[in-house]
Protein backbone atom coordinates (compact mmCIF):
# COMPACT_ATOMS: atom_id res chain seq x y z
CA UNK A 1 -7.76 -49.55 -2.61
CA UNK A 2 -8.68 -46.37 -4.53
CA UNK A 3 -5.86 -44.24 -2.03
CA UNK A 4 -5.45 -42.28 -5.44
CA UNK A 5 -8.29 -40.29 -4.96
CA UNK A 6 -7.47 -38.67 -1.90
CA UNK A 7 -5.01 -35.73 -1.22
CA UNK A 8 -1.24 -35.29 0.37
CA UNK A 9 -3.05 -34.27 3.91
CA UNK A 10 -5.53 -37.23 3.88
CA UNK A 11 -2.63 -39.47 2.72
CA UNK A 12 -0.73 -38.41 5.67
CA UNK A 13 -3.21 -38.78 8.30
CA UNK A 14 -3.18 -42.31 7.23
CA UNK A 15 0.63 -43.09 7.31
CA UNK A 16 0.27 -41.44 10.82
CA UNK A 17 -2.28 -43.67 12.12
CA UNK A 18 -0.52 -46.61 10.58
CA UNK A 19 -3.89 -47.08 8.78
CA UNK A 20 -1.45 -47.95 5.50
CA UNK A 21 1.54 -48.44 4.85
CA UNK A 22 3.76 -46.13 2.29
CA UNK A 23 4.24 -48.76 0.34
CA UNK A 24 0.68 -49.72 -0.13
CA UNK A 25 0.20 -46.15 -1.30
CA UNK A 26 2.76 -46.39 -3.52
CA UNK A 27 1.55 -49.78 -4.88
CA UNK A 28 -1.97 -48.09 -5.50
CA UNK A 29 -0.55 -44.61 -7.50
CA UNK A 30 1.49 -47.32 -9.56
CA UNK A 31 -1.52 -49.48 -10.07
CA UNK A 32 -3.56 -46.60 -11.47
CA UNK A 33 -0.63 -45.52 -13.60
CA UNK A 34 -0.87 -48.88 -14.75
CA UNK A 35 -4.64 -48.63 -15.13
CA UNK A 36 -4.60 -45.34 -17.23
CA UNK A 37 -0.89 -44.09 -18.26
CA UNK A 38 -1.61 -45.79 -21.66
CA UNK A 39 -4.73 -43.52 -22.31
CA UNK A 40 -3.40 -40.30 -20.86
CA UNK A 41 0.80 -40.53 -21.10
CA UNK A 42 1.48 -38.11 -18.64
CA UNK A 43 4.97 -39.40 -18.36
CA UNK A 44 8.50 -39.96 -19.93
CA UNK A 45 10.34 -42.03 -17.52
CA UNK A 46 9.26 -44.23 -14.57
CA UNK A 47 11.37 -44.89 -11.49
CA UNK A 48 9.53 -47.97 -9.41
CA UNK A 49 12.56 -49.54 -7.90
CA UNK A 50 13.88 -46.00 -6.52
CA UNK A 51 10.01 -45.51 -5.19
CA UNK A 52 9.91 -49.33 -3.64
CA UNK A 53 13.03 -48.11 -2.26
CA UNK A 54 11.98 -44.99 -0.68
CA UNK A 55 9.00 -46.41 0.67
CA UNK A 56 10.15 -49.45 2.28
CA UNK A 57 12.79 -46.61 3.77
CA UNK A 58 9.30 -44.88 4.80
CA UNK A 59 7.74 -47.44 6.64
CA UNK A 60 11.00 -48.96 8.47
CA UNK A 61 11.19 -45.40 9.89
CA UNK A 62 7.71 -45.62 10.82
CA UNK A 63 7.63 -49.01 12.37
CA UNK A 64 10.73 -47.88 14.99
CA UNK A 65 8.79 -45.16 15.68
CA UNK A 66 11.49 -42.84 14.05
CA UNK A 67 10.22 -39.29 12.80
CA UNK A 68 9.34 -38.53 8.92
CA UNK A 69 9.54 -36.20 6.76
CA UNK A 70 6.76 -33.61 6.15
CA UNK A 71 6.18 -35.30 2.61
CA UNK A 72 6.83 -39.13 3.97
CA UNK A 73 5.51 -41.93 1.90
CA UNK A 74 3.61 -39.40 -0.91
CA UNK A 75 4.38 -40.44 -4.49
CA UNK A 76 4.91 -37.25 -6.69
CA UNK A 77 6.50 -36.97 -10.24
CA UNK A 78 8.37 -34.00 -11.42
CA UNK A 79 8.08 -32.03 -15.01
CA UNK A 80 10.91 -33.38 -17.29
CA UNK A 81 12.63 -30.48 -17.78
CA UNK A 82 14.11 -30.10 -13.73
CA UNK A 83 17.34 -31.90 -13.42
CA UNK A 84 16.97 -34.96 -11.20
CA UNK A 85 20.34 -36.94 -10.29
CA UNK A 86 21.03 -40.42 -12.28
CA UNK A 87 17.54 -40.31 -13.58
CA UNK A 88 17.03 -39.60 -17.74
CA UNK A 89 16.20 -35.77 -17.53
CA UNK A 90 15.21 -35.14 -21.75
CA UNK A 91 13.03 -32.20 -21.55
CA UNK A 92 10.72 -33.86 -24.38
CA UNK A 93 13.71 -33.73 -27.07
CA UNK A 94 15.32 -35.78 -29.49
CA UNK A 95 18.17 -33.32 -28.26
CA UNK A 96 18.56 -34.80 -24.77
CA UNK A 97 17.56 -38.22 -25.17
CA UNK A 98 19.87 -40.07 -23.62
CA UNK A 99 20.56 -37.23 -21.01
CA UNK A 100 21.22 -38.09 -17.02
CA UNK A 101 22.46 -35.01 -15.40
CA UNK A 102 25.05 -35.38 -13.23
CA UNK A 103 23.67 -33.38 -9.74
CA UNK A 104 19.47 -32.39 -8.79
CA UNK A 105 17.08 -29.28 -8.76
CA UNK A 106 17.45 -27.96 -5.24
CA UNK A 107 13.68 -28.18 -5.13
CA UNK A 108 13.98 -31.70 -6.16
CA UNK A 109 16.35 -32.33 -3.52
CA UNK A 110 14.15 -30.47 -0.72
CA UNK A 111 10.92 -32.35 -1.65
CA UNK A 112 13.96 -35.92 -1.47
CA UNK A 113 14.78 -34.28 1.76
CA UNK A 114 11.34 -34.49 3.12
CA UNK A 115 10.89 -38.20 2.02
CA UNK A 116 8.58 -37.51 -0.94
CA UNK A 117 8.46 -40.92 -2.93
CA UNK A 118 10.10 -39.78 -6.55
CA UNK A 119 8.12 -42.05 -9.41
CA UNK A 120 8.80 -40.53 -12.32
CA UNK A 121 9.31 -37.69 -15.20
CA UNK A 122 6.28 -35.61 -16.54
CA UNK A 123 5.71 -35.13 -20.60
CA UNK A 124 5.99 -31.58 -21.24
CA UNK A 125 6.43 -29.10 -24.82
CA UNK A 126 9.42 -29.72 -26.14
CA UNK A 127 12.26 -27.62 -23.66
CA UNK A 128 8.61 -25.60 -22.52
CA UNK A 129 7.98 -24.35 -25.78
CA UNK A 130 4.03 -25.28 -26.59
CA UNK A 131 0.85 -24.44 -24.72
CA UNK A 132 -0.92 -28.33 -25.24
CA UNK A 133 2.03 -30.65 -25.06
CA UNK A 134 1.97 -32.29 -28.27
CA UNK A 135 5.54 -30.42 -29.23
CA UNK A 136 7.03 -33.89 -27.11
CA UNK A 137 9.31 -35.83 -29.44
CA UNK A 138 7.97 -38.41 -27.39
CA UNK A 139 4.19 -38.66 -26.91
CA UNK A 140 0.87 -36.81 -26.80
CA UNK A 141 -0.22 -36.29 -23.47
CA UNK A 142 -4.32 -36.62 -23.14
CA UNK A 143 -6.57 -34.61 -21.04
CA UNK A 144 -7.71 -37.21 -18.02
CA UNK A 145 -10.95 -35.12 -18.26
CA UNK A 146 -11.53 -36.01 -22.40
CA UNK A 147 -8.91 -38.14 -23.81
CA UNK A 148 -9.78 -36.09 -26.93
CA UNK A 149 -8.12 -32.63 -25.25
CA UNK A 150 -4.92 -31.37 -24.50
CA UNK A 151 -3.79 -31.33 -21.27
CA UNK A 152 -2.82 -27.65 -21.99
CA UNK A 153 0.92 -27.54 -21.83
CA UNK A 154 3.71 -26.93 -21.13
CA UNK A 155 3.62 -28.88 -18.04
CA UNK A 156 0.72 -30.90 -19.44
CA UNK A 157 1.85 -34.42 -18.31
CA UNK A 158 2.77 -32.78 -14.52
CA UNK A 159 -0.88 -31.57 -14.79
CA UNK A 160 -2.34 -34.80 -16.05
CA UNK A 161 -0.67 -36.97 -13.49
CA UNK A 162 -1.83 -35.16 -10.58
CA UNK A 163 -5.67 -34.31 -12.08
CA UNK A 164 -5.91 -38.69 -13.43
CA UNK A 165 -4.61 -40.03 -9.67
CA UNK A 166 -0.85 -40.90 -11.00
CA UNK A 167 0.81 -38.75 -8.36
CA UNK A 168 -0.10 -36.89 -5.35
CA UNK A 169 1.83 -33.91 -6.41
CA UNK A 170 3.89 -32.74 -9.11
CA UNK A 171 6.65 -30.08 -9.84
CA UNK A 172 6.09 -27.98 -13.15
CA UNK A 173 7.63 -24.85 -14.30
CA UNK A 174 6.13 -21.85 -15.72
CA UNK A 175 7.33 -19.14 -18.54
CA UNK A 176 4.12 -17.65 -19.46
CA UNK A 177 1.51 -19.73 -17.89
CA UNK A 178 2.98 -23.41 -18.05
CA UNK A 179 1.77 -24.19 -14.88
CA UNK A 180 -1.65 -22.56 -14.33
CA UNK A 181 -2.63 -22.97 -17.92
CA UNK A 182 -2.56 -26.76 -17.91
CA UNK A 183 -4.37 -27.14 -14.33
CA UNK A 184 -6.55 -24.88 -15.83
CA UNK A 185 -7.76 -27.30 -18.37
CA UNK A 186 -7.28 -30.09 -16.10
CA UNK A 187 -9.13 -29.09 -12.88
CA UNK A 188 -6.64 -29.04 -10.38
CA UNK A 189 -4.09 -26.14 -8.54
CA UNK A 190 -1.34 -24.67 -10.17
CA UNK A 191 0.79 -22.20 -8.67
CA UNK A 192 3.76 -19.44 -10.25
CA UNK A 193 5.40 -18.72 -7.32
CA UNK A 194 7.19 -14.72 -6.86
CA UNK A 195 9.98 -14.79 -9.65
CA UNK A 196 12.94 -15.77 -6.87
CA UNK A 197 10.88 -17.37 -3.96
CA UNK A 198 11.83 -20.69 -5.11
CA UNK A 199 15.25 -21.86 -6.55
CA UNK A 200 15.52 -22.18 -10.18
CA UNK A 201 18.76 -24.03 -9.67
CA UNK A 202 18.61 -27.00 -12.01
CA UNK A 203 16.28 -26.22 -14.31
CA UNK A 204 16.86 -26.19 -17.45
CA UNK A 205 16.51 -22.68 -18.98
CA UNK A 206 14.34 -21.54 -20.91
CA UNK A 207 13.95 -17.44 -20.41
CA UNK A 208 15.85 -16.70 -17.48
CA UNK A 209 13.83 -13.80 -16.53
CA UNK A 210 10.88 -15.49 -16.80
CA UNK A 211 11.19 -18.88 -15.34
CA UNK A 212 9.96 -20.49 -12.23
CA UNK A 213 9.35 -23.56 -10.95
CA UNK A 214 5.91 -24.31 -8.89
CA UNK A 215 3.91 -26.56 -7.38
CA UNK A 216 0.73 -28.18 -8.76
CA UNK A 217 -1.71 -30.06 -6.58
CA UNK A 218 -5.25 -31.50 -5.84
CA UNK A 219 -6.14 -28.83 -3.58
CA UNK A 220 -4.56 -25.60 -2.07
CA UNK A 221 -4.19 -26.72 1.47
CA UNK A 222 -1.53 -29.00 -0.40
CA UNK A 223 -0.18 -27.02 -2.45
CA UNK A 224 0.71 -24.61 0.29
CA UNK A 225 2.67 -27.49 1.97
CA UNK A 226 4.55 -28.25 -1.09
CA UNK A 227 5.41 -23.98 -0.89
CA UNK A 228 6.78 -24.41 2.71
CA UNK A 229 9.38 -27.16 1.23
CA UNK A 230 10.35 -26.11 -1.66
CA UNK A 231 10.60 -22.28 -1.19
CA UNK A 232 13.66 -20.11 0.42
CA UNK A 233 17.05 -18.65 -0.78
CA UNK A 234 19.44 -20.73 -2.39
CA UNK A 235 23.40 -19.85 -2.60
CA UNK A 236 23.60 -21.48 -6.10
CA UNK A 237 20.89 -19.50 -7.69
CA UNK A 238 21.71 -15.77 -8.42
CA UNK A 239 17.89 -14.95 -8.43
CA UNK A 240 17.26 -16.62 -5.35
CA UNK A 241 15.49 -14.22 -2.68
CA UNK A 242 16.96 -13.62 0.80
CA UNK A 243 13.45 -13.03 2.66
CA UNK A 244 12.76 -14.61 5.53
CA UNK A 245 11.20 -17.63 5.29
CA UNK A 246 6.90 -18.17 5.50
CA UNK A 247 4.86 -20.79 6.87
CA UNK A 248 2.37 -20.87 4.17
CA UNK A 249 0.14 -23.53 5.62
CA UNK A 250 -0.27 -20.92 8.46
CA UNK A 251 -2.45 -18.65 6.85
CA UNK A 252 -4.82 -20.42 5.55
CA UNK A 253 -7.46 -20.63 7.58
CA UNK A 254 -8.20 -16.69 7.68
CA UNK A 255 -11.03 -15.86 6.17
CA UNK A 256 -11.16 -13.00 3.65
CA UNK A 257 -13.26 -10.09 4.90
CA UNK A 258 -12.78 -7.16 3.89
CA UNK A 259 -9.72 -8.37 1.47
CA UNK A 260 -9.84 -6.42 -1.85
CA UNK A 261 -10.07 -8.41 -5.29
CA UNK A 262 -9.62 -6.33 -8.14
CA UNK A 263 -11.21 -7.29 -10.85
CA UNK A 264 -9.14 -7.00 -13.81
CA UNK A 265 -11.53 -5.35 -16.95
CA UNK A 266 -8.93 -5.77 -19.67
CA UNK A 267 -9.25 -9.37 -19.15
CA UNK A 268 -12.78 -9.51 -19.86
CA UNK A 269 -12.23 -9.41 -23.79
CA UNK A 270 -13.96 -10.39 -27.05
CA UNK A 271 -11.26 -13.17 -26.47
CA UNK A 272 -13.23 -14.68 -23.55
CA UNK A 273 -15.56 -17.13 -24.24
CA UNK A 274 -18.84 -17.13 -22.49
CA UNK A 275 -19.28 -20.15 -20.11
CA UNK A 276 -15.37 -19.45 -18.72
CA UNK A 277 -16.83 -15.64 -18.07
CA UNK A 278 -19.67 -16.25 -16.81
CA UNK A 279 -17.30 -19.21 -13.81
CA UNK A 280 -15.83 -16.34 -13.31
CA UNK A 281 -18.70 -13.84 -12.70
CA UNK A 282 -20.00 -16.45 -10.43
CA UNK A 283 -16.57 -16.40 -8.71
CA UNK A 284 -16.68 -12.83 -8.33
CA UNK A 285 -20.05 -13.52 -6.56
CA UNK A 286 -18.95 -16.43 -3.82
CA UNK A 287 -16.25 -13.40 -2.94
CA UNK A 288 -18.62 -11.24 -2.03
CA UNK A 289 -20.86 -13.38 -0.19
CA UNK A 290 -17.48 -14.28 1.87
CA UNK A 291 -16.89 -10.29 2.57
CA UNK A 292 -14.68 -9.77 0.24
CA UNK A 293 -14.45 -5.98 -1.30
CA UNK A 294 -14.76 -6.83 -5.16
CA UNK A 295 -14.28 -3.52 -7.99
CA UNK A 296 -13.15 -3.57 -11.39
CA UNK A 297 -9.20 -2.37 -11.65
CA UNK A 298 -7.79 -1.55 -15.20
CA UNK A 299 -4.35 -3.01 -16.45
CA UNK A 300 -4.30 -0.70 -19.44
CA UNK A 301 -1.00 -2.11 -20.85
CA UNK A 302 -2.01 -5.43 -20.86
CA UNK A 303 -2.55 -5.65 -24.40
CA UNK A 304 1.05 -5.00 -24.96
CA UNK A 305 1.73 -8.06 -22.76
CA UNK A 306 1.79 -10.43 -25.61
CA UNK A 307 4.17 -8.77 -27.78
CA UNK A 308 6.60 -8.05 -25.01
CA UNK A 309 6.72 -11.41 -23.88
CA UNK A 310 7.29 -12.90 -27.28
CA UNK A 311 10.07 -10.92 -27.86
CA UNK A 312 11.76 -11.29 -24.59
CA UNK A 313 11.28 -15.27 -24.17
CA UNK A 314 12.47 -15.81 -27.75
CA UNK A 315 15.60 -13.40 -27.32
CA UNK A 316 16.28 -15.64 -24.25
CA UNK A 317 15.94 -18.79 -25.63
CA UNK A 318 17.78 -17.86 -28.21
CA UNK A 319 20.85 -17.02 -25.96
CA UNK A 320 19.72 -20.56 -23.73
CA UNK A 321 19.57 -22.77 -26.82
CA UNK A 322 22.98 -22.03 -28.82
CA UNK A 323 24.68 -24.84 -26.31
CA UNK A 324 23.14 -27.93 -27.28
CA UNK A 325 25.33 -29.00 -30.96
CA UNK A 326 26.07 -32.62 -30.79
CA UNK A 327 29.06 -32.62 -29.75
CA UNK A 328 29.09 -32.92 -25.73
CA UNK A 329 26.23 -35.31 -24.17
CA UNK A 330 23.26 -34.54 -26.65
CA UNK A 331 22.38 -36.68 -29.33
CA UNK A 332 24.50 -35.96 -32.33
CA UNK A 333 24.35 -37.26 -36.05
CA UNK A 334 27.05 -40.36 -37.20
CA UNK A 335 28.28 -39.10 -40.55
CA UNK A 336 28.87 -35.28 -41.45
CA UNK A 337 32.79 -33.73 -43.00
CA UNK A 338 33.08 -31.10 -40.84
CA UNK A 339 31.86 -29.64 -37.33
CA UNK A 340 29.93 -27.24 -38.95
CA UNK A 341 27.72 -29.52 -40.32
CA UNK A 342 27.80 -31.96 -37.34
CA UNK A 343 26.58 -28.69 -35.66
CA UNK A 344 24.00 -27.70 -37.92
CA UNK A 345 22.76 -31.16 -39.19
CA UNK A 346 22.37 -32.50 -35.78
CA UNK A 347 20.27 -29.27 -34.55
CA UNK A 348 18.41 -29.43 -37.88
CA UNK A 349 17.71 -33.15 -36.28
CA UNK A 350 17.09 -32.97 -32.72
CA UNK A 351 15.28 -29.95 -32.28
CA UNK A 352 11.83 -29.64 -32.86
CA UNK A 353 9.73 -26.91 -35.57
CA UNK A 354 8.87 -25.27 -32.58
CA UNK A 355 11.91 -25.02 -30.91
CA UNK A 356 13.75 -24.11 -33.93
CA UNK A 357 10.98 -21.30 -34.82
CA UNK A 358 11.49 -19.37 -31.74
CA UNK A 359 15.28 -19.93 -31.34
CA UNK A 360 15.55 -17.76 -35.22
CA UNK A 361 12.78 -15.31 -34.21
CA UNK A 362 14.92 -14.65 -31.08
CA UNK A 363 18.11 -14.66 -32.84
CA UNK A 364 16.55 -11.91 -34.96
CA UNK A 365 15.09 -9.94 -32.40
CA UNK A 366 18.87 -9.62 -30.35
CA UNK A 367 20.54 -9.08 -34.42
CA UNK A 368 21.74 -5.86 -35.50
CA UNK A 369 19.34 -2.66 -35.11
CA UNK A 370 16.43 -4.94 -33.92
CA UNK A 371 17.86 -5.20 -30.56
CA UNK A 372 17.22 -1.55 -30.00
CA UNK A 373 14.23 -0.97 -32.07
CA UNK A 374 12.50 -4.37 -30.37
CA UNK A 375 14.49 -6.03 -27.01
CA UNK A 376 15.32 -2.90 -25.52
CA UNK A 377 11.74 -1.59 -26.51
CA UNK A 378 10.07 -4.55 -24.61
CA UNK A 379 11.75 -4.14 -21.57
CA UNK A 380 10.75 -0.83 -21.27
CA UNK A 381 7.33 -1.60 -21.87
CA UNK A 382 7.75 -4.44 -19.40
CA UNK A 383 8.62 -2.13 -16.62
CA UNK A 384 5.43 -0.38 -17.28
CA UNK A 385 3.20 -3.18 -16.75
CA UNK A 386 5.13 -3.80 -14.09
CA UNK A 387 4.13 -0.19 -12.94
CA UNK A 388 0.45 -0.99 -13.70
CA UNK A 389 0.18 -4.02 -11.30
CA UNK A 390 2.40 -1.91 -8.62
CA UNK A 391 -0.49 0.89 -9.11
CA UNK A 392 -3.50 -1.97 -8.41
CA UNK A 393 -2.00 -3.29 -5.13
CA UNK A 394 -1.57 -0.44 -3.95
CA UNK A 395 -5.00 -0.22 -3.27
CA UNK A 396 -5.99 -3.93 -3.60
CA UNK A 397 -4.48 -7.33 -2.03
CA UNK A 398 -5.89 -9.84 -5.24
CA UNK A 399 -6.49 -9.66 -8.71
CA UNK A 400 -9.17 -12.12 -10.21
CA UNK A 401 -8.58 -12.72 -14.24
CA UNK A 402 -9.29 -15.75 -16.31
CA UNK A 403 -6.32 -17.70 -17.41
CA UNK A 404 -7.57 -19.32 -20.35
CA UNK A 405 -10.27 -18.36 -22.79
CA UNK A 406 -11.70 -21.64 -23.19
CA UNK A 407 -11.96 -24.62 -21.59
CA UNK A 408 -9.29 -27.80 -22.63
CA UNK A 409 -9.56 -27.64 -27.13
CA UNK A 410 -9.22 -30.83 -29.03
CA UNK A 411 -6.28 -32.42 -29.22
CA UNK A 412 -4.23 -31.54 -33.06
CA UNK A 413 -6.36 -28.19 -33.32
CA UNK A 414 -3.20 -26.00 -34.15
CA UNK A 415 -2.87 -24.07 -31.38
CA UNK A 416 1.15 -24.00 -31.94
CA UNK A 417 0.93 -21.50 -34.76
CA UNK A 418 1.61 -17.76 -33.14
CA UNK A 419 -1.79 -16.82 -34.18
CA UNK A 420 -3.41 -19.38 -32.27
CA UNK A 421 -0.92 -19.05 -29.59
CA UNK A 422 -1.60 -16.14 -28.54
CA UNK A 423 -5.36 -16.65 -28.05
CA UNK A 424 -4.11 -19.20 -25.15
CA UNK A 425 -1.40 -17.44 -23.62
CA UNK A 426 -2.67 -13.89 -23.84
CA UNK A 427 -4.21 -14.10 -20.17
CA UNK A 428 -1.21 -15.58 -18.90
CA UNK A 429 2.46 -14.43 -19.42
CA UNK A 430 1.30 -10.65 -17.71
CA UNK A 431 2.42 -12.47 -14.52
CA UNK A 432 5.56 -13.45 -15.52
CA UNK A 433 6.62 -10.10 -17.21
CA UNK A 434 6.14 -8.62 -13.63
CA UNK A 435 7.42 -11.30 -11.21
CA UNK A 436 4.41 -11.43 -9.07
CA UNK A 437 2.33 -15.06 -8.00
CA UNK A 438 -0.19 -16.25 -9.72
CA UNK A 439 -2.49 -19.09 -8.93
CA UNK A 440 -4.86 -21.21 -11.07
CA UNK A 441 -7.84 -22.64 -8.85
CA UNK A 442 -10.87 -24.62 -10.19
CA UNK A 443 -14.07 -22.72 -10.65
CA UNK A 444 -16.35 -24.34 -12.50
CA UNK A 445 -17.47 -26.57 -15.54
CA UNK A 446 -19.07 -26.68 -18.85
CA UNK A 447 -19.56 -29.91 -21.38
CA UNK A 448 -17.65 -31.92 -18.35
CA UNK A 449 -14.29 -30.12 -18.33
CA UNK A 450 -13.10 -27.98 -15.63
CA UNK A 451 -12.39 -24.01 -15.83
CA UNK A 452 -9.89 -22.19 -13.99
CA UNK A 453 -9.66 -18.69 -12.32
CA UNK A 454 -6.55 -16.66 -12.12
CA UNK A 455 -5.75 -15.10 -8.87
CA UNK A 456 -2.51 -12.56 -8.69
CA UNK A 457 -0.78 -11.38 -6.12
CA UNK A 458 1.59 -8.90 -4.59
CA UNK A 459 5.47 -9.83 -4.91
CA UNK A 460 5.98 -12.47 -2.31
CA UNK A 461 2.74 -12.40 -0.54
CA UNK A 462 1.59 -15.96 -1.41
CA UNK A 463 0.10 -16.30 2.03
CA UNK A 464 -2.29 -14.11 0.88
CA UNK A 465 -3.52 -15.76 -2.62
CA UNK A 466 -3.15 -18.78 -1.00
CA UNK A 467 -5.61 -17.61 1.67
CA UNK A 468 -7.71 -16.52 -0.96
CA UNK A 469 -7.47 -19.21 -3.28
CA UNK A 470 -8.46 -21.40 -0.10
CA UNK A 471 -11.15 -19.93 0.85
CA UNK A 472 -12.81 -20.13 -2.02
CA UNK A 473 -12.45 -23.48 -2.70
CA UNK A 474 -13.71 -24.04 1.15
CA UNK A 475 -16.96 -22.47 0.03
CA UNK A 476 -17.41 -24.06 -3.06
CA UNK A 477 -17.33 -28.00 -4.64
CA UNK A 478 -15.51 -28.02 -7.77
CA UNK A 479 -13.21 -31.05 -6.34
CA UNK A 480 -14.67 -33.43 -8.74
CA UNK A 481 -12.46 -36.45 -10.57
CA UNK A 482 -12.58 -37.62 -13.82
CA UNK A 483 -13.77 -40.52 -14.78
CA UNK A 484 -10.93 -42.92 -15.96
């Protein structure tokens, strides 16, 4: 029936004119799954009989004329690291593989709320901690553009669902660019919301300062709908924000004259490579032709970004990863004399290199002197590029960067050694450090695989990025598939 290929809105015009049924829809996204999971494996865990469920639920409602949901009938899948009731939660570890928390992610529960059809877990880095997703213990998720590439990660399998056809939408979560990174390299929307705007209640922790859970999508018209549900203050999150709440979907079709994109210089390194520069050059163009006031805007501590965030994630995953010993509901070893070796043998097992790298390096930065002479260091250096995106919007609305510096790399290329690492992240984690949105949109292509552009945003104006973001993509035609 090919309903894959089309997005949340068209999906719902169609359940609305009883033109198919949500179970037809769901039948097609599990048909494709069928048709491609084994090239791409963008997931862990597959829940048909809870989605034949929901949508036979769906279309009962709709056949006695009752009222649906604003998400009824449209099969999503959620990154495996945000707690979903009575369904295996393992966040890509040997750690947590038999795991099935006991209560939901209130965003979970929203997007449940709103009849969204739940059909499965995303492949991610192991607990978030890799920028291609081959740090799963359980697979290496593929790039649906070139099964050759990463997906980018963490949230590579959310990212790979949605851009292949297996799910409408998907919920990933993003630390330092695990969100827009991978729909970066996999041509579709990614959004960090405002650190706060949406409930990180249930999801497993990786840097508490620095998590957030978003919403990635085929276009932004969509993903501004997924905003709407899964946004506003939650009681059982102590970050949560009390502001009132925004109808995202609202906004968008304002067009952008006069808005001011700053265009951030600092970005525009020896880092960048040239066809992502010059996507974005063009970008800058399309902005102007649409009205929009574009100037270059400096970031000058930028380069520190890096550093700081290393030092603050690891400190915090340090803290976040000292539960999980074997002897509660994670995996734990048979045969050890002692607890401290059922402790340290079954961590030694069922963590990953990766996981185990940054848990010392953060263990060292919080030990001793180093907590003074590097933690309390970064966060003051945080605060000031903090201070250097408060000074840009205080005279702009956007800031245009690239997110990656290259388009999708091959698949086993290293890129989880810190050198390499922080090549891919560099243009990312600034966003995080400072707690503002940040939005990944496509904007062009080279060799066949999409590139992404980075728009930023004042804290908790999302109606205006997503304006932005919108328009853009209105006056452009980088919508196109791959070819599975």
């Amino acid at each position: 029936m090919g309903l894959f290929n089309l997005t949340m809105y068209q999906i719902k015009e169609k359940l609305k004119n009883k033109e198919v049924k949500a179970t037809e829809v769901l039948e097609d996204s599990l048909k494709r799954i069928s048709d491609v999971e084994d090239k791409i494996q963008a997931h862990i865990t597959l829940t048909e009989d809870m989605a034949y469920e929901k949508a036979k639920e769906i279309d009962k409602k709709i056949e006695n004329s009752q009222s649906i949901g604003l998400l009824g009938g449209i099969p999503m899948s959620i990154k495996d690291n945000i707690y979903t009731e009575g369904i295996l939660t393992t966040c890509a570890s040997k750690m947590l593989q038999d795991f099935v928390p006991p209560y939901s992610a209130t965003a979970y529960e929203k997007l449940l709320t709103e009849d969204a059809v739940m059909m499965g877990k995303n492949n991610m880095d192991e607990f978030g901690m890799g920028s291609s997703t081959e740090t799963s213990f359980y697979k290496k998720t593929r790039n649906p553009w070139d099964i050759n590439k990463v997906p980018g990660g963490s949230s590579g399998g959310a990212a790979a669902a949605v851009s292949a056809g297996e799910s409408f939408f998907a919920l990933g979560s993003d630390t330092g660019g695990s969100i827009r990174q991978p729909c970066s390299f996999c041509g579709v929307v990614g959004l960090k919301p405002t650190y706060g705007l949406v409930s990180r209640y249930g999801l497993v922790p990786i840097a508490n300062s620095l998590d957030q859970i978003g919403p990635i999508t085929k276009d932004v018209r969509d993903c501004a709908l997924i905003l709407n549900v899964i946004s506003g203050h939650d009681p059982k999150d102590a970050t949560s924000n009390k502001k009132e709440e925004v109808d995202y979907l609202q906004m968008l079709g304002g067009g952008i004259k006069d808005l001011k994109i700053g265009v951030a210089k600092q970005y525009f390194d020896e880092n960048l490579s040239k066809p992502v520069e010059t996507a974005l050059l063009e970008a800058v163009k399309v902005f102007k032709d649409l009205g929009a006031i574009c100037d270059v805007v400096s970031l000058p501590h930028t380069k520190f970004a890096m550093a700081v965030y290393y030092i603050i994630s690891q400190s915090e995953i340090s803290i976040n990863l000292s539960g999980p010993e074997g002897v509660e509901y994670e995996y734990g070893i048979s045969n050890y004399e002692n607890i401290n070796e059922l402790i340290s043998n079954t961590r030694g097992e069922g963590l990953g290199e990766e996981v185990k790298r940054r848990i010392i390096m953060g263990t060292y930065w919080l030990s001793g002197d180093n907590y003074r002479n590097f933690y309390e260091k970064a966060k003051e250096i945080r605060g000031i590029i903090k201070q250097d995106f408060d000074n840009v919007f205080s005279e702009y609305d956007v800031i245009l960067a690239p997110i990656t510096s290259t388009t999708a790399f091959e698949l086993g290329a290293g890129c989880n050694s810190p050198e390499e690492k922080h090549k891919v992240d560099r243009y990312a984690v600034a966003p995080n450090l400072a707690g503002i949105p940040a939005i990944s949109i496509p904007c062009g292509f080279h060799d066949g695989l999409p590139i992404g552009m980075q728009l930023m945003g004042k804290m908790f104006d999302e109606s205006t990025l997503l304006r932005t973001a919108g328009a853009f993509e209105k006056s452009t035609n980088f919508s196109a598939k791959p070819k599975l």
